[in-house]
Protein backbone atom coordinates (compact mmCIF):
# COMPACT_ATOMS: atom_id res chain seq x y z
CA UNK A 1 -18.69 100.85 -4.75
CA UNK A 2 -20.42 98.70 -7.13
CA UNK A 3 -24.07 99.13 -7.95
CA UNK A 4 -26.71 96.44 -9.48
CA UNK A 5 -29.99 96.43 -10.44
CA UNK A 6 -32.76 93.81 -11.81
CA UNK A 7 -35.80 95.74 -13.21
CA UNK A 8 -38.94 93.97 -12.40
CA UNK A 9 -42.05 96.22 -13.54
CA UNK A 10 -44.50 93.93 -12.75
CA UNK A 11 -43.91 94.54 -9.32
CA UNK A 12 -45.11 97.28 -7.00
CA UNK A 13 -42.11 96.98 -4.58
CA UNK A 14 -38.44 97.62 -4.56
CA UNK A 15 -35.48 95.78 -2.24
CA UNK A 16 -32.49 97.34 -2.05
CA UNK A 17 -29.36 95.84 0.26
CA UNK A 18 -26.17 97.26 0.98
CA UNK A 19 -23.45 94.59 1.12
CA UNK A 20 -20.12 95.51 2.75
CA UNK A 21 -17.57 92.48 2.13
CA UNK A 22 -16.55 92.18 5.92
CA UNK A 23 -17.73 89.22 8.49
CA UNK A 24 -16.34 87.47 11.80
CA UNK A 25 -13.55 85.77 9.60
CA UNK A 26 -12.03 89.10 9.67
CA UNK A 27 -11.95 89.22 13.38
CA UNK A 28 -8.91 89.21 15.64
CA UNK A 29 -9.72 86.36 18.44
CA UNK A 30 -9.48 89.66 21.49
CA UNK A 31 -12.62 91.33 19.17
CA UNK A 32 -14.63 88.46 18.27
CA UNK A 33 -17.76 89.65 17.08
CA UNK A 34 -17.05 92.95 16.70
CA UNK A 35 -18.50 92.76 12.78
CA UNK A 36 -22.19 91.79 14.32
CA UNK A 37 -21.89 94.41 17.30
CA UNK A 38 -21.69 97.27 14.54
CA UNK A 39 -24.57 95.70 12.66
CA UNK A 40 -26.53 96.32 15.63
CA UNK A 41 -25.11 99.44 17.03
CA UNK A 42 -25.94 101.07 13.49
CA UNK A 43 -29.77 100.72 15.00
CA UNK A 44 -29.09 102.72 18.01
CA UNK A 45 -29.29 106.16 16.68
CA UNK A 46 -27.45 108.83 14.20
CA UNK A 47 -27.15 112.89 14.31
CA UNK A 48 -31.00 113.13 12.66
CA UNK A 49 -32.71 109.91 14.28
CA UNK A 50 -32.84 108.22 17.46
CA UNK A 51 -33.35 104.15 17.35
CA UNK A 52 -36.91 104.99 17.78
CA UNK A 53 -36.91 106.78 14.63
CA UNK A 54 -35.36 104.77 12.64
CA UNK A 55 -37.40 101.38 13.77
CA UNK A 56 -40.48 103.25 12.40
CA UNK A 57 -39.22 105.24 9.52
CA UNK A 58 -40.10 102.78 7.11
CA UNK A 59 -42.78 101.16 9.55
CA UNK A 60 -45.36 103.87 9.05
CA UNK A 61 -45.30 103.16 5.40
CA UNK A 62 -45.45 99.22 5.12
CA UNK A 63 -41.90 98.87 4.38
CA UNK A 64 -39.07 96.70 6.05
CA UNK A 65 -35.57 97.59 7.43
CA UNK A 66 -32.85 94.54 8.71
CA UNK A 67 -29.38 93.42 8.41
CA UNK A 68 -27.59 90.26 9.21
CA UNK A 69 -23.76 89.72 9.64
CA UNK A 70 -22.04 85.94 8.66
CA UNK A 71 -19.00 85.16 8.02
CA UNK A 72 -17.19 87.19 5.44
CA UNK A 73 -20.05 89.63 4.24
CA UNK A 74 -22.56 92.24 6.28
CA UNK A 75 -25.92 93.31 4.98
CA UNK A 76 -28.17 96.08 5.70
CA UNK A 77 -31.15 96.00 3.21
CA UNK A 78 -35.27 97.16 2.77
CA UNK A 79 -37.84 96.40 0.82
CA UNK A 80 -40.92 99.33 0.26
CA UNK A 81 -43.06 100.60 -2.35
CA UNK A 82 -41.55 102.49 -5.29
CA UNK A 83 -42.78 105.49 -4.10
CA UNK A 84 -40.67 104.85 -1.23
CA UNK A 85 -37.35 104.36 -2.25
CA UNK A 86 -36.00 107.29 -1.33
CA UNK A 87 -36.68 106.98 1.72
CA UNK A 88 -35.58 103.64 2.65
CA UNK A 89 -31.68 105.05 1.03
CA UNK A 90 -31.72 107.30 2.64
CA UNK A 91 -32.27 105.57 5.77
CA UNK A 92 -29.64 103.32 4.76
CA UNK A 93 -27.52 106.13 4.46
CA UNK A 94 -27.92 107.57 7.55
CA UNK A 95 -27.31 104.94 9.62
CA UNK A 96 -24.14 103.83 7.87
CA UNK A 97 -22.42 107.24 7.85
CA UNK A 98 -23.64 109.16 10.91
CA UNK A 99 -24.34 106.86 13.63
CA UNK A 100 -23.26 107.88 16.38
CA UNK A 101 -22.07 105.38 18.58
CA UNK A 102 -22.46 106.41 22.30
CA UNK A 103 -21.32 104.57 25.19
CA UNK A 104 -24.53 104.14 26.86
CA UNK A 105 -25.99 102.38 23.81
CA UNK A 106 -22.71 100.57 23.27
CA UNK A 107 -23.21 99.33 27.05
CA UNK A 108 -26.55 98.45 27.03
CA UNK A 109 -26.93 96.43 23.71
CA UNK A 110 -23.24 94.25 25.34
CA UNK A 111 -26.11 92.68 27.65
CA UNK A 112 -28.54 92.68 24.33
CA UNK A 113 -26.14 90.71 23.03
CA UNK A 114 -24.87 88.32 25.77
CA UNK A 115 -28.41 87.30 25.85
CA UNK A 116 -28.34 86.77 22.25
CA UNK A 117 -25.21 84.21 22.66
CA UNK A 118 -27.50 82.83 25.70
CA UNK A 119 -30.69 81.80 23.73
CA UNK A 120 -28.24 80.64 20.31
CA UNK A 121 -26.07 78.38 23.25
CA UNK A 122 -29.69 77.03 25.15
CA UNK A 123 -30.77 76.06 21.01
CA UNK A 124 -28.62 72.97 21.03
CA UNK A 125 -29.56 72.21 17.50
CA UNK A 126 -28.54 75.57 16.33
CA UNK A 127 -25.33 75.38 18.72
CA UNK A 128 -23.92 72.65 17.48
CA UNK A 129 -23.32 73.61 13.70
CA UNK A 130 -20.94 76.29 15.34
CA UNK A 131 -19.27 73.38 17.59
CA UNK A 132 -18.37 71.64 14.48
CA UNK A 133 -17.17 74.84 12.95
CA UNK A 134 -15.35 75.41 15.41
CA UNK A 135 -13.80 71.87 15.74
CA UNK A 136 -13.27 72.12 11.82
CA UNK A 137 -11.58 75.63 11.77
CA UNK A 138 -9.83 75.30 15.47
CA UNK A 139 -7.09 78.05 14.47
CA UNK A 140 -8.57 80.11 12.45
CA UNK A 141 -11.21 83.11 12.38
CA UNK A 142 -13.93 81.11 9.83
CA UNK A 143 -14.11 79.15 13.15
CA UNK A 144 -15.17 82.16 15.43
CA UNK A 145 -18.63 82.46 16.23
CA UNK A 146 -20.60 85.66 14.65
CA UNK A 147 -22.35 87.03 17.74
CA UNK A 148 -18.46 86.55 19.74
CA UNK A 149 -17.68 85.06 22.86
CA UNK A 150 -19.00 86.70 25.92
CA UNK A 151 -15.77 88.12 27.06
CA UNK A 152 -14.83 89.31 24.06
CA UNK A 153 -18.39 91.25 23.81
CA UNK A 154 -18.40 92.29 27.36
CA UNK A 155 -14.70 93.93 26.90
CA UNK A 156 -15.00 95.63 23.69
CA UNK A 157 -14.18 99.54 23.43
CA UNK A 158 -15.44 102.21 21.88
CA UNK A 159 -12.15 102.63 20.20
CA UNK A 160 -11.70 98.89 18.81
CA UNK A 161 -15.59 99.11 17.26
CA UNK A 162 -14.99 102.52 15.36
CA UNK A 163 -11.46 101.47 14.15
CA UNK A 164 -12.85 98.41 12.87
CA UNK A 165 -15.92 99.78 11.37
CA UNK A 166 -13.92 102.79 9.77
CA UNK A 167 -11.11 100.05 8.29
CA UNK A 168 -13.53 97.47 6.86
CA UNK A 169 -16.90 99.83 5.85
CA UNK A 170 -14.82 101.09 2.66
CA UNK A 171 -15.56 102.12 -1.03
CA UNK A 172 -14.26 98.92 -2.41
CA UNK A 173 -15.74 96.32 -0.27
CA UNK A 174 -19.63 97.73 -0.79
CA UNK A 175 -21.94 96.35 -3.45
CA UNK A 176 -25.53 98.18 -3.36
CA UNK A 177 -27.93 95.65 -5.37
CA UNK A 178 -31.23 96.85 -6.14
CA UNK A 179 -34.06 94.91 -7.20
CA UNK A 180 -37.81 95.66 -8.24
CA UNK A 181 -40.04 98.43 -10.04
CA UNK A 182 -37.22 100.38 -10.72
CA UNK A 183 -34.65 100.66 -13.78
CA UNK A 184 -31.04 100.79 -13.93
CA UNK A 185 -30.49 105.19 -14.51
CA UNK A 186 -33.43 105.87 -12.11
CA UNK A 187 -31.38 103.32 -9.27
CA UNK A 188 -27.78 104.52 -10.33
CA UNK A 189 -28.89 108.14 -9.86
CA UNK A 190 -30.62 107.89 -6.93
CA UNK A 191 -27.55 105.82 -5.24
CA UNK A 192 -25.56 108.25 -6.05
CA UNK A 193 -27.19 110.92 -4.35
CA UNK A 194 -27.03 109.50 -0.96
CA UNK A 195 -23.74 107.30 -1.21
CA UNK A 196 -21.30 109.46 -3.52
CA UNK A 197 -18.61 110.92 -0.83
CA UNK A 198 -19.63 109.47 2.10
CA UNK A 199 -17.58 106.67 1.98
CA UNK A 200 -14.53 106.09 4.21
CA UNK A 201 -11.01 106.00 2.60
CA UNK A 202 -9.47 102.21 1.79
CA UNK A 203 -7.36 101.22 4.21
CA UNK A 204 -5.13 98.55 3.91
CA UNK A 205 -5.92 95.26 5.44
CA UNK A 206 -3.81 91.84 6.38
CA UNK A 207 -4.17 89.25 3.92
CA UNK A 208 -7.12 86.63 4.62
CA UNK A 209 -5.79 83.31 4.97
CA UNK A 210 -7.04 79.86 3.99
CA UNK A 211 -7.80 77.57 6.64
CA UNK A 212 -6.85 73.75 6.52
CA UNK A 213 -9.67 71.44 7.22
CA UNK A 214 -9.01 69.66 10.38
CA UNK A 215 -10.40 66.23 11.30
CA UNK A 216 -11.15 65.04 14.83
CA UNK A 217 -13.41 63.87 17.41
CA UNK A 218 -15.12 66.25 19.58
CA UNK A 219 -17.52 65.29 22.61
CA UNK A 220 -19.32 68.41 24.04
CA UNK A 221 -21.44 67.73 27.48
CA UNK A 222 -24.77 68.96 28.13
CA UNK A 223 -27.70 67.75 30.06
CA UNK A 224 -30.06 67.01 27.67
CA UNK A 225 -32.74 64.70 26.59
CA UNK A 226 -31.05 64.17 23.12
CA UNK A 227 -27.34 63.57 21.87
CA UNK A 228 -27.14 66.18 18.94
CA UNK A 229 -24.65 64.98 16.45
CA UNK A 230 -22.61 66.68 13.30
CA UNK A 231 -20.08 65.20 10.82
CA UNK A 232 -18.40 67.47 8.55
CA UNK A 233 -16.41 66.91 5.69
CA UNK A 234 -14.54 69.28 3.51
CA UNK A 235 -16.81 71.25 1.10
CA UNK A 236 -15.74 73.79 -1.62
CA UNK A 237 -15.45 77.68 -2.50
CA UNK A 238 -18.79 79.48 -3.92
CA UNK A 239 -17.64 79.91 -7.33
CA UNK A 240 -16.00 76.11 -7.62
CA UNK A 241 -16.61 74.27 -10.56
CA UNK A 242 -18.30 71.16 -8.65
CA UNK A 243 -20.71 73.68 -7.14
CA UNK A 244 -23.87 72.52 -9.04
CA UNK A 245 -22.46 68.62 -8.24
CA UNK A 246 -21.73 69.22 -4.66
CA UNK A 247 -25.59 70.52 -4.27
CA UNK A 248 -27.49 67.89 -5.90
CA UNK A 249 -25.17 65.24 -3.95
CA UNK A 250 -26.19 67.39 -1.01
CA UNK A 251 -30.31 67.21 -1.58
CA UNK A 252 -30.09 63.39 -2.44
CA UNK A 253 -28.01 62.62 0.67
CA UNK A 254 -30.00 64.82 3.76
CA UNK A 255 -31.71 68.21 1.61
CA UNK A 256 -35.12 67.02 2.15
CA UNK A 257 -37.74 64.91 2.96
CA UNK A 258 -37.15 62.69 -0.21
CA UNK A 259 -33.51 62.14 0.47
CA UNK A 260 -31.64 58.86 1.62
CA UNK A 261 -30.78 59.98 5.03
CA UNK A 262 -34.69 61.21 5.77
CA UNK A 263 -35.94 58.17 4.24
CA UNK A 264 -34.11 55.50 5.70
CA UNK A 265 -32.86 57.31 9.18
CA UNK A 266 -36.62 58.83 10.35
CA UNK A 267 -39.45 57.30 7.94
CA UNK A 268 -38.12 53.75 7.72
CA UNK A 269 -36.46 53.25 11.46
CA UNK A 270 -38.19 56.20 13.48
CA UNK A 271 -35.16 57.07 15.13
CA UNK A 272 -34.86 60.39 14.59
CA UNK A 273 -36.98 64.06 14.44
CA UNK A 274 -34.45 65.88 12.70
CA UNK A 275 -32.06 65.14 10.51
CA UNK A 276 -30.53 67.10 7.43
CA UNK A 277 -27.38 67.78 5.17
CA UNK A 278 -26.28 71.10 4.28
CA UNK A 279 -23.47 72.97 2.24
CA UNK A 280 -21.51 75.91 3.90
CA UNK A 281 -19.26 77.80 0.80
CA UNK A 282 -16.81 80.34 1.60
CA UNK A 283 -14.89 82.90 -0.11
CA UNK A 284 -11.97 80.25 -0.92
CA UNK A 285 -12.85 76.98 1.12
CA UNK A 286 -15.99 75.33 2.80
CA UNK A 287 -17.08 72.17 4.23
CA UNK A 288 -20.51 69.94 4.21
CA UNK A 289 -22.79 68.96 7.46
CA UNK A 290 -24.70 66.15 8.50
CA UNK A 291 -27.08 67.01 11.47
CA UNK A 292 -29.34 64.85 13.61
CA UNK A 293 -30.75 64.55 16.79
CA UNK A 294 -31.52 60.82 18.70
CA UNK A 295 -31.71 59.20 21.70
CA UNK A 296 -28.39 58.60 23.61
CA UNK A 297 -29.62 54.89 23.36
CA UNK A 298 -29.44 55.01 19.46
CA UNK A 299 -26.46 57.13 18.75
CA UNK A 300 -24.58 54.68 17.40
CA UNK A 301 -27.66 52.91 15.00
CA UNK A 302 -28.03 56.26 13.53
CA UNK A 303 -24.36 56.59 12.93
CA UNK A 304 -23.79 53.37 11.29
CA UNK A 305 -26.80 54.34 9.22
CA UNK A 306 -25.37 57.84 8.07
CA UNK A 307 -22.14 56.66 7.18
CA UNK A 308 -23.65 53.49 5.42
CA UNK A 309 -25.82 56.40 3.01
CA UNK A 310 -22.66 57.84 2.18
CA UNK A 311 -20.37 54.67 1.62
CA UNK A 312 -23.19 53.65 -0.85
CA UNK A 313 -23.14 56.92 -2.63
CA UNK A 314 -19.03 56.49 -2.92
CA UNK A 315 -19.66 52.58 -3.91
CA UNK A 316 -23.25 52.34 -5.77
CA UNK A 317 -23.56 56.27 -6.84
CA UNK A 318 -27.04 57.04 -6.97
CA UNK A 319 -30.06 55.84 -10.03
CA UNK A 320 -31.16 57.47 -13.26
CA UNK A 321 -34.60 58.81 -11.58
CA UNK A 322 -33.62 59.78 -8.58
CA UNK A 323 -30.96 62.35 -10.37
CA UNK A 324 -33.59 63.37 -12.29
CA UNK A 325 -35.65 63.88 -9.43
CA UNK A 326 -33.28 66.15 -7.53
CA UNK A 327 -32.46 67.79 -10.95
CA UNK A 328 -36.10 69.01 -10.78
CA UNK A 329 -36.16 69.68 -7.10
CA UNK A 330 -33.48 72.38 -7.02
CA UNK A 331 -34.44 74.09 -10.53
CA UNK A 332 -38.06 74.09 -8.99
CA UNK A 333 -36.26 75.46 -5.57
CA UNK A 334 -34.15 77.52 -7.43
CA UNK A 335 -37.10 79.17 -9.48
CA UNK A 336 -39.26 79.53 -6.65
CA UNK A 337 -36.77 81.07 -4.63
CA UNK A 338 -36.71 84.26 -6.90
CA UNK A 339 -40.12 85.33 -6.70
CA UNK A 340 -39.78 88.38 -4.94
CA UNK A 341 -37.53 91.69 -5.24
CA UNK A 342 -35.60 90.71 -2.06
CA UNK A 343 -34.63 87.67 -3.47
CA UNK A 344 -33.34 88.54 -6.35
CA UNK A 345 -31.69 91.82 -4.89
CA UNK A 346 -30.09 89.09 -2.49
CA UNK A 347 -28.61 87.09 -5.68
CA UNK A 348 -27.30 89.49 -7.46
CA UNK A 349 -25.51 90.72 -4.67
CA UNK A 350 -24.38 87.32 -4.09
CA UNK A 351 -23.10 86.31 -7.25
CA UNK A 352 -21.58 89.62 -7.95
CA UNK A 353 -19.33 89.13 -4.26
CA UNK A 354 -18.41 85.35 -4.93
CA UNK A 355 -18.34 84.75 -8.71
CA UNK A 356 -17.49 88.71 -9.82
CA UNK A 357 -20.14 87.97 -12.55
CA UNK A 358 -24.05 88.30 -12.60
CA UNK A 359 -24.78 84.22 -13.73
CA UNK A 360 -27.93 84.17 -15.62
CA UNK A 361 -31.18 81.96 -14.77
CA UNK A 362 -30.50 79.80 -18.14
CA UNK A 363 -27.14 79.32 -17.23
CA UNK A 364 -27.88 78.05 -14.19
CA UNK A 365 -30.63 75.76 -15.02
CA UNK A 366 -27.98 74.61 -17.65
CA UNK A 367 -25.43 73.89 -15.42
CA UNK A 368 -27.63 71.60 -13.11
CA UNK A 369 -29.27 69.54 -16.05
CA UNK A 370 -25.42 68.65 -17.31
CA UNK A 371 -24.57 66.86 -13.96
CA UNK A 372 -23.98 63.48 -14.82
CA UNK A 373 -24.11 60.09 -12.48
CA UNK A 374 -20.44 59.61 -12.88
CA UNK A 375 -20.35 63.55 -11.10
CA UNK A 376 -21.97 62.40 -8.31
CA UNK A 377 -20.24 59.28 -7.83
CA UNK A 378 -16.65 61.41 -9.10
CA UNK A 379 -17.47 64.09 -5.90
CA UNK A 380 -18.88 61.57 -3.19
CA UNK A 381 -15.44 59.90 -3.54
CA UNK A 382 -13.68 63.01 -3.18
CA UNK A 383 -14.79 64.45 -0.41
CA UNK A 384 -16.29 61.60 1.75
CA UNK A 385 -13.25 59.95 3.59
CA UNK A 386 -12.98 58.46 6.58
CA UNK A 387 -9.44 60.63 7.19
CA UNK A 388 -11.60 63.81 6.15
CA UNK A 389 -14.48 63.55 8.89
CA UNK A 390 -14.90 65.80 11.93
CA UNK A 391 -17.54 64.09 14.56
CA UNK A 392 -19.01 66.47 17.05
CA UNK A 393 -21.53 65.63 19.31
CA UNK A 394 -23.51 67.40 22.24
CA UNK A 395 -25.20 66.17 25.20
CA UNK A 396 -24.95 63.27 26.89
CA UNK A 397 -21.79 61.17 27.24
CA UNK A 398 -20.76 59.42 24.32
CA UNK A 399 -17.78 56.93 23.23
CA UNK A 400 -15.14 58.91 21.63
CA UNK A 401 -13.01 55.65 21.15
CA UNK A 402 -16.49 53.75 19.88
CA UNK A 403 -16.46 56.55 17.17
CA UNK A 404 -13.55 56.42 15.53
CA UNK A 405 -13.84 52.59 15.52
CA UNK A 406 -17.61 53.14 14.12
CA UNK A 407 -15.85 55.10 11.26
CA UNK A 408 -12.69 52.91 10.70
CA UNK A 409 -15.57 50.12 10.55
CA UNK A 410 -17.72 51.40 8.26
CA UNK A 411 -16.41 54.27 5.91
């Protein structure tokens, strides 16, 4: 168990998250999302407080209590007043080493659940990112969706949860980061009072593997009003050298409303709402997304259009200002984003887990401002190639064939 801590006395609040280093990539296909069915069962009561209890424990004194699951890591964290603190560990303590796990609840929050995977399927443009996941990853648990597939969820047992939450929720995969009006003895002792000996023994695990990127064509039907379209192409690991590249090449191509794709693909032609680039880093691979959603009429116009922005950034690069620009943009973004306790409890928690290293501010704002043109150009070649693309789409029909040929064409 690792513990961190940021002291910021200028603030009345503290955030304090407990990271186990366990996600759906773990996941055997017959328990998919097993990982985020603990997450929420750890809600549903322990020996000293009933779900009811625990929803307003910190409630009924202005704090906040949640968790998330992704792929490789699980969080439970809250943010209260210092005077607090105590209270919200050892909250966090109770419900991560004496909940209790009853089959009613486990029952009942299957159909919590299932309806979960029901609203994130009828969300077609938060569907598809896991279609082209999925497509990307075909073989291979990073591919799995977190929530599970239905049948997996309906048919878990008792037996498979606890096993799984007793093998994964060990000493050496948690990191408790700790962030706020607080310093570094007063957090470490207080940790230790509710987390030293509770913690299950290690168990040994299988080996993660590394996926292979695979490229294809996928055309997913749905009656809609839209055709919702990604294209991935292979990304990198968190703590890659071409991290700091790989993001500004990101918020020039589709990270904003200033970039190429926004500019040219909505503002100039109108013929989209939506449309966006992202970055998706794993432990030791990842992959990049292009989103947007058009009419069926003017899938293939908005196609030719996004593979035209990146062919340009392979071919032309990008100019001295607008480098600058997105320079500023993400330090700005960057600075911004650490304004509060949770924030920073969240990044030190995060670079601890990926880069085994708390990475300064300055070192960061150092690393962006020594990205260089050639970088950009260096990394757009890299990674955007036609043999390297997954297209998925979702809706109406579309053209596989016309695809491939609009990609042979063009990239």
């Amino acid at each position: 168990m690792k513990i961190l801590v940021e002291e910021m006395p200028y603030l009345s609040s503290i955030s304090v998250g407990v990271w186990i280093v366990t996600g759906s990539r773990e996941e055997e296909k017959n328990i998919n999302g097993v990982s985020h069915f603990i997450e929420h069962m750890l809600f549903k009561g322990t020996k000293k407080r009933n779900a009811s209890e625990i929803a307003w424990t910190l409630d009924r004194v202005g704090g906040r209590l949640n968790a998330f699951t992704s792929k490789e890591i699980t969080c439970y964290h809250a943010t209260v007043l210092k005077e607090h603190f105590s209270l919200a560990l050892d909250l966090l303590s109770d419900i991560l080493f004496n909940s209790l796990f009853k089959e009613g609840d486990i029952e009942k929050e299957k159909q919590v659940i299932v309806e979960e995977i029901n609203l994130y399927e009828d969300s077609p443009t938060e569907h598809i990112n896991d279609l082209l996941v999925q497509t990307i990853f075909p073989q291979h648990p990073l591919g799995q969706p977190i929530s599970g597939k239905r049948e997996a969820v309906i048919h878990l047992k008792r037996d498979e949860i606890l096993k799984h939450f007793r093998g994964h929720y060990t000493p050496d995969r948690f990191v408790i980061s700790v962030a706020g009006n607080i310093g570094p003895n007063e957090t470490e002792k207080a940790v230790k009072n509710f987390f030293s000996g509770k913690l299950f023994t290690s168990s040994d695990l299988p080996t993660i593997s590394v996926p292979s990127f695979n490229s294809n064509i996928k055309v997913f039907l749905r009656d809609l009003n839209q055709v919702h379209l990604c294209i991935g192409t292979p990304g990198i690991p968190h703590a890659h050298d071409e991290r700091y590249i790989f993001s500004i090449l990101n918020l020039i191509l589709g990270g904003g409303m200033s970039s190429r794709l926004f500019q040219k693909i909505r503002e100039k032609h109108g013929l989209v709402y939506a449309i966006y680039s992202y970055l998706a880093p794993f432990r030791d691979t990842g992959y990049s997304g292009i989103y947007a959603g058009t009419n069926p009429e003017n899938f293939f116009q908005v196609l030719e259009l996004i593979f035209t922005e990146m062919v340009k950034l392979k071919e032309e690069g990008v100019k001295d200002d607008e480098l600058s620009m997105a320079k500023e943009h993400m330090k700005g973004g960057f600075l911004l984003s650490l304004e509060s306790s949770d924030a920073r409890m969240s990044r030190l928690a995060s670079s601890e887990i990926y880069l085994d290293r708390i990475i300064s501010i300055d070192e960061v704002l150092k690393k962006i401002d020594e990205v260089t043109l050639q970088d950009i150009r260096d990394v757009a070649n890299k990674y955007f190639k036609k043999e390297l693309l997954s297209t998925v789409t979702l809706g109406p029909k579309i053209d596989e064939d016309k695809i491939q040929k609009t990609i042979e064409r063009i990239m």
